[in-house]
C-alpha atoms as a PDB file:
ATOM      1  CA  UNK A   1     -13.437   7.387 -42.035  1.00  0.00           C
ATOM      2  CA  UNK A   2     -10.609   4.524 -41.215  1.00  0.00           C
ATOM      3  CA  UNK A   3      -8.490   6.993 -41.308  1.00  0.00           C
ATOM      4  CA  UNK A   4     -10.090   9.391 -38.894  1.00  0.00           C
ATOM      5  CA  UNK A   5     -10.935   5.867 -36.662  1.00  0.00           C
ATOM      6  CA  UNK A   6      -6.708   5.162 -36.835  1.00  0.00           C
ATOM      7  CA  UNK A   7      -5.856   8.236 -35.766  1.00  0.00           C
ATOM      8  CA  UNK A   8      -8.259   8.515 -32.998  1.00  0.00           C
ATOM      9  CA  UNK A   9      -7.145   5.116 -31.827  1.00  0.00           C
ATOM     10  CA  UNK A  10      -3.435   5.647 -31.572  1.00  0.00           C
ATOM     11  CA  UNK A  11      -4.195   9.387 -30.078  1.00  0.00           C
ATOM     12  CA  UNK A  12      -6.341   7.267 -27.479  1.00  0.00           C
ATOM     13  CA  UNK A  13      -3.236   5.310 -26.602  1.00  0.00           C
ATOM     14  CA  UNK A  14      -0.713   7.728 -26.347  1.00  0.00           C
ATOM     15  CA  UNK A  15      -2.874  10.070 -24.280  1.00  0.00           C
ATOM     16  CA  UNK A  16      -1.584   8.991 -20.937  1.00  0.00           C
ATOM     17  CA  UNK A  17       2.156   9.564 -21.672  1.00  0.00           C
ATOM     18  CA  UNK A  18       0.950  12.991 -23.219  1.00  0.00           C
ATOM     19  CA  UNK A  19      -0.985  14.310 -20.269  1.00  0.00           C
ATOM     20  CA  UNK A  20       1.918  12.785 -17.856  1.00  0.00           C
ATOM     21  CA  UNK A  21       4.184  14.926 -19.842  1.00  0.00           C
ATOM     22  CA  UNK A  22       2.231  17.918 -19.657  1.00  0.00           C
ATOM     23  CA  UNK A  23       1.709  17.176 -15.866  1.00  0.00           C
ATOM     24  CA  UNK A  24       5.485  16.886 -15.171  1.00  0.00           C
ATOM     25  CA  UNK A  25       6.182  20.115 -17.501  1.00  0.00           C
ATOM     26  CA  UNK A  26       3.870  21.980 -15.581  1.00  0.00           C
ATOM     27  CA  UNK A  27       4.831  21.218 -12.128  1.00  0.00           C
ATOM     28  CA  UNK A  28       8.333  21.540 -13.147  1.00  0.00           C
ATOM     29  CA  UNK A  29       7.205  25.472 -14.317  1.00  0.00           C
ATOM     30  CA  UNK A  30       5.870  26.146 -10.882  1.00  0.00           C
ATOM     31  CA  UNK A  31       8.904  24.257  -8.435  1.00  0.00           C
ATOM     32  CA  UNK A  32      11.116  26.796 -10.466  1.00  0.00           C
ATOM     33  CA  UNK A  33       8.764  29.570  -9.513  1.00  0.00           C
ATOM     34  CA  UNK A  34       8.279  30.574 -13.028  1.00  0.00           C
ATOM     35  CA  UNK A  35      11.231  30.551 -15.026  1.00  0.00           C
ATOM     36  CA  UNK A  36      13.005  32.412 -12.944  1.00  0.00           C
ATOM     37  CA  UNK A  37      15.559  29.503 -12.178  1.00  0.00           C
ATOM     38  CA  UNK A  38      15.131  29.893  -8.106  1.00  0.00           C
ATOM     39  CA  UNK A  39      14.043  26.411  -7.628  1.00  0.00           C
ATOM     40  CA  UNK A  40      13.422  24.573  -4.373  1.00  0.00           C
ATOM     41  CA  UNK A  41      14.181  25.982  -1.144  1.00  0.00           C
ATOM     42  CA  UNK A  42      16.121  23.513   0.635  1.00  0.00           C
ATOM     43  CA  UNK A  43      16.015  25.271   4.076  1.00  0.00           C
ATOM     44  CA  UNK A  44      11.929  24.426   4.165  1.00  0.00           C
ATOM     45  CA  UNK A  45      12.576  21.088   4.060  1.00  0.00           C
ATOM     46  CA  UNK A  46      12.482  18.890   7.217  1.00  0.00           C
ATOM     47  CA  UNK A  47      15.298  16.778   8.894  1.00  0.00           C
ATOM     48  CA  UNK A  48      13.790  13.652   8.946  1.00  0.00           C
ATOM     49  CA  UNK A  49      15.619  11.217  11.214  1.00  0.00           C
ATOM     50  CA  UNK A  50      15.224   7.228  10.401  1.00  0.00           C
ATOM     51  CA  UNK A  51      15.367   5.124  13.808  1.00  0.00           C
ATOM     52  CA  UNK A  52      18.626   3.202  14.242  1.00  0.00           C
ATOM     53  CA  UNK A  53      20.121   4.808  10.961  1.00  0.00           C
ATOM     54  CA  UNK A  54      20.360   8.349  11.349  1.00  0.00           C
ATOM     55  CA  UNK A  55      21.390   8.042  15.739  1.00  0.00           C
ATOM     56  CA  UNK A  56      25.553   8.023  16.037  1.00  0.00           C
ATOM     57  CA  UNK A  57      25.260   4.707  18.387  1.00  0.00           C
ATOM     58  CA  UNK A  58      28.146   1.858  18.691  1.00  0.00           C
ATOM     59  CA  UNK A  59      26.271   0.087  21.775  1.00  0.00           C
ATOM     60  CA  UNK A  60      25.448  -3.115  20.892  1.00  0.00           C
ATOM     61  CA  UNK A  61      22.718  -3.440  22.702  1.00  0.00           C
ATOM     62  CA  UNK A  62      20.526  -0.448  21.019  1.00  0.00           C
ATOM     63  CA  UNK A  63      21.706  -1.672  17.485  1.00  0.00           C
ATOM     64  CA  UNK A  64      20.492  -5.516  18.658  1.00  0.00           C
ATOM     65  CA  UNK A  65      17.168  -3.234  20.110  1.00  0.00           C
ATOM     66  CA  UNK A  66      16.476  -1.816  16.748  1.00  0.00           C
ATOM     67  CA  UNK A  67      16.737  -5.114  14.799  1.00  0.00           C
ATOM     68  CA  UNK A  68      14.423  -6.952  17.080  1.00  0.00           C
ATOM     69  CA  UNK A  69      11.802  -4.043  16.483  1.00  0.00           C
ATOM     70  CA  UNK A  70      12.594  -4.595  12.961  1.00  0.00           C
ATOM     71  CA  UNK A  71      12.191  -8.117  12.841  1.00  0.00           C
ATOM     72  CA  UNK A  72       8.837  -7.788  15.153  1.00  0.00           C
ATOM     73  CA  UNK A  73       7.503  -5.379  12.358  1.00  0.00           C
ATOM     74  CA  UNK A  74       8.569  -7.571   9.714  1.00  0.00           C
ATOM     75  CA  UNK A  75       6.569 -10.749  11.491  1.00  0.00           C
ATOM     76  CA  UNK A  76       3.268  -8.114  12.469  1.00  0.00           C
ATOM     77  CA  UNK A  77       2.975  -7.406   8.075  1.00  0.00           C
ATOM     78  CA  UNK A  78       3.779 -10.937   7.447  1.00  0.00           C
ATOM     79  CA  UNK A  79       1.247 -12.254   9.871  1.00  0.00           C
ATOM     80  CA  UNK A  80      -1.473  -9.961   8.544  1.00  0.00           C
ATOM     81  CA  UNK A  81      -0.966 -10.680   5.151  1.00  0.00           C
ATOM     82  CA  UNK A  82      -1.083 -14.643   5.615  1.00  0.00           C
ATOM     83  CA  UNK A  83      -4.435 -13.397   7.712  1.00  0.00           C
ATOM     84  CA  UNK A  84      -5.601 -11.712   4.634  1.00  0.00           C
ATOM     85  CA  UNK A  85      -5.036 -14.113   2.513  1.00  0.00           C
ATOM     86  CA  UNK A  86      -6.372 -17.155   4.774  1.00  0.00           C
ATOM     87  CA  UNK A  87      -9.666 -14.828   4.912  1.00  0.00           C
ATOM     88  CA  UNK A  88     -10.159 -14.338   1.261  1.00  0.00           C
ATOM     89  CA  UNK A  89      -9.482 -17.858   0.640  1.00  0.00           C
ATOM     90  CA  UNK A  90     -12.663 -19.278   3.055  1.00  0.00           C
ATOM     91  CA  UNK A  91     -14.498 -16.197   2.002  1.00  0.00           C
ATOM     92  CA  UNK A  92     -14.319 -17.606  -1.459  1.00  0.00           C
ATOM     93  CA  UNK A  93     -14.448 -21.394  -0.453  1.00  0.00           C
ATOM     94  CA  UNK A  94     -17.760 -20.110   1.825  1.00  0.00           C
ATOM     95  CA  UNK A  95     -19.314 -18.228  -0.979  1.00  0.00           C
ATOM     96  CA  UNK A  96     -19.484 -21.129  -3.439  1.00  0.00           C
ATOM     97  CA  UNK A  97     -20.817 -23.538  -0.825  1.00  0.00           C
ATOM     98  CA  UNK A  98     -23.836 -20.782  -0.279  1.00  0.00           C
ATOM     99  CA  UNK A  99     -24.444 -20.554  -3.908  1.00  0.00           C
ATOM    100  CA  UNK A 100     -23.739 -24.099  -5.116  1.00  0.00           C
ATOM    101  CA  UNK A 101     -27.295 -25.611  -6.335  1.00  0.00           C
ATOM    102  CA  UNK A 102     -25.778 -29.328  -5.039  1.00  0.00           C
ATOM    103  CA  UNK A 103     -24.584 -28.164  -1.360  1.00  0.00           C
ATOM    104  CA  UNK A 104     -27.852 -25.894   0.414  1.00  0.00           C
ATOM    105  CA  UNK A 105     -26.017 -24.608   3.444  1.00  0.00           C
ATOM    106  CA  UNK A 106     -27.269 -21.529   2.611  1.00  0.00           C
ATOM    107  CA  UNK A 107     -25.771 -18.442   3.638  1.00  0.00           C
ATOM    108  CA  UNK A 108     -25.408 -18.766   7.565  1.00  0.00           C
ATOM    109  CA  UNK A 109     -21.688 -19.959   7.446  1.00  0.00           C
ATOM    110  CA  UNK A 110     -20.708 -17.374   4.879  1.00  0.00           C
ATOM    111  CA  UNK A 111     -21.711 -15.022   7.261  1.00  0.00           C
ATOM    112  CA  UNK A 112     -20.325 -16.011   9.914  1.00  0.00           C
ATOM    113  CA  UNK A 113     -16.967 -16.650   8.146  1.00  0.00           C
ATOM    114  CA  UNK A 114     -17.164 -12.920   6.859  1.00  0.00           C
ATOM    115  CA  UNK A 115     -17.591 -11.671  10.541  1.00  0.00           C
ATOM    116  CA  UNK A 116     -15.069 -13.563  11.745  1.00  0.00           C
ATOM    117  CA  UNK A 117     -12.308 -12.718   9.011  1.00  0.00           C
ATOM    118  CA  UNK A 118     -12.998  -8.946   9.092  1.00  0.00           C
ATOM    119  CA  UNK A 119     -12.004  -9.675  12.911  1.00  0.00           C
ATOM    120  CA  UNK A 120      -8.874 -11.424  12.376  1.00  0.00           C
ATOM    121  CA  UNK A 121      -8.089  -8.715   9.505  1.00  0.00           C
ATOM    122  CA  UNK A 122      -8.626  -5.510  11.802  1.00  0.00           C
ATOM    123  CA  UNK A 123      -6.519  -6.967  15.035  1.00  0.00           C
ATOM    124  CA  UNK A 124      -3.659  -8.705  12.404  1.00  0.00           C
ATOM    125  CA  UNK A 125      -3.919  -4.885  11.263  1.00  0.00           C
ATOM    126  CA  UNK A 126      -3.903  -3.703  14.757  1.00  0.00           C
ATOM    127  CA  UNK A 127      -0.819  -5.488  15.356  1.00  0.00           C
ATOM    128  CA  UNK A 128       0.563  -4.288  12.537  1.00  0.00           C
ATOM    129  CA  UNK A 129       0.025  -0.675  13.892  1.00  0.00           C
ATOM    130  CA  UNK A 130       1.594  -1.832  17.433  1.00  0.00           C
ATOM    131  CA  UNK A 131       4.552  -3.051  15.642  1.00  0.00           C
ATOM    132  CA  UNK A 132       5.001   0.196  13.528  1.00  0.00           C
ATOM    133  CA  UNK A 133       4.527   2.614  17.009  1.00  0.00           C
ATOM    134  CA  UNK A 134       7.955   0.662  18.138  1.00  0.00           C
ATOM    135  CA  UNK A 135       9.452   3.078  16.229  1.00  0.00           C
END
């Protein structure tokens, strides 16, 4: 019985990597349409430009352009997540005050702080999207 228990356990641990490798072995079967050793059809595949990367510019001006809408996106994702986090904290802070047996505030503040974080999460999220449509 240990020995059927052992086994089981270390076939439990390994199963990830084994299904992963099936997974990959498979998929790799198929993208070579069968064995036949045709592979991927580049052609299909789209040109995908990246803004201020793939353009052939030397102004100045556009390359300055295209850091400042870098460095706008940058702030939007950085603002939201210090938003996020600023949230979660009072949520939490909120939550133990409403459940503490010592404090009775009850849960009219906790409520109140949820509405008003999910509002400062969806426009620091919205501002986030602004940011990205720059590009």
């Amino acid at each position: 019985m240990t020995l059927i228990k052992s086994s089981f356990q270390k076939l439990s641990n390994r199963f990830l990597a084994v299904m992963t490798l099936l997974w990959l072995s498979m998929e790799n079967a198929f993208a070579t349409g069968g064995g036949g050793g045709s592979g991927i059809n580049a052609a299909k595949i789209p040109d995908f430009k990246i803004p201020g990367v793939d353009s052939n510019t030397k102004d100045p001006m556009e390359i300055i352009f295209f850091v400042a809408k870098g460095l706008a996106t940058l702030a939007a994702v950085l603002f939201a997540a210090w938003a996020i986090l600023t949230v979660v904290k009072a949520l939490i802070k909120t939550y133990n005050a409403a459940t503490d047996e010592a404090d009775r505030k009850g849960w009219g503040p906790f409520v109140i702080a949820l509405i008003l974080g999910f509002i400062l999460i969806f426009f620091s999220l919205w501002l986030v999207k602004m940011a990205i449509g720059l590009f």
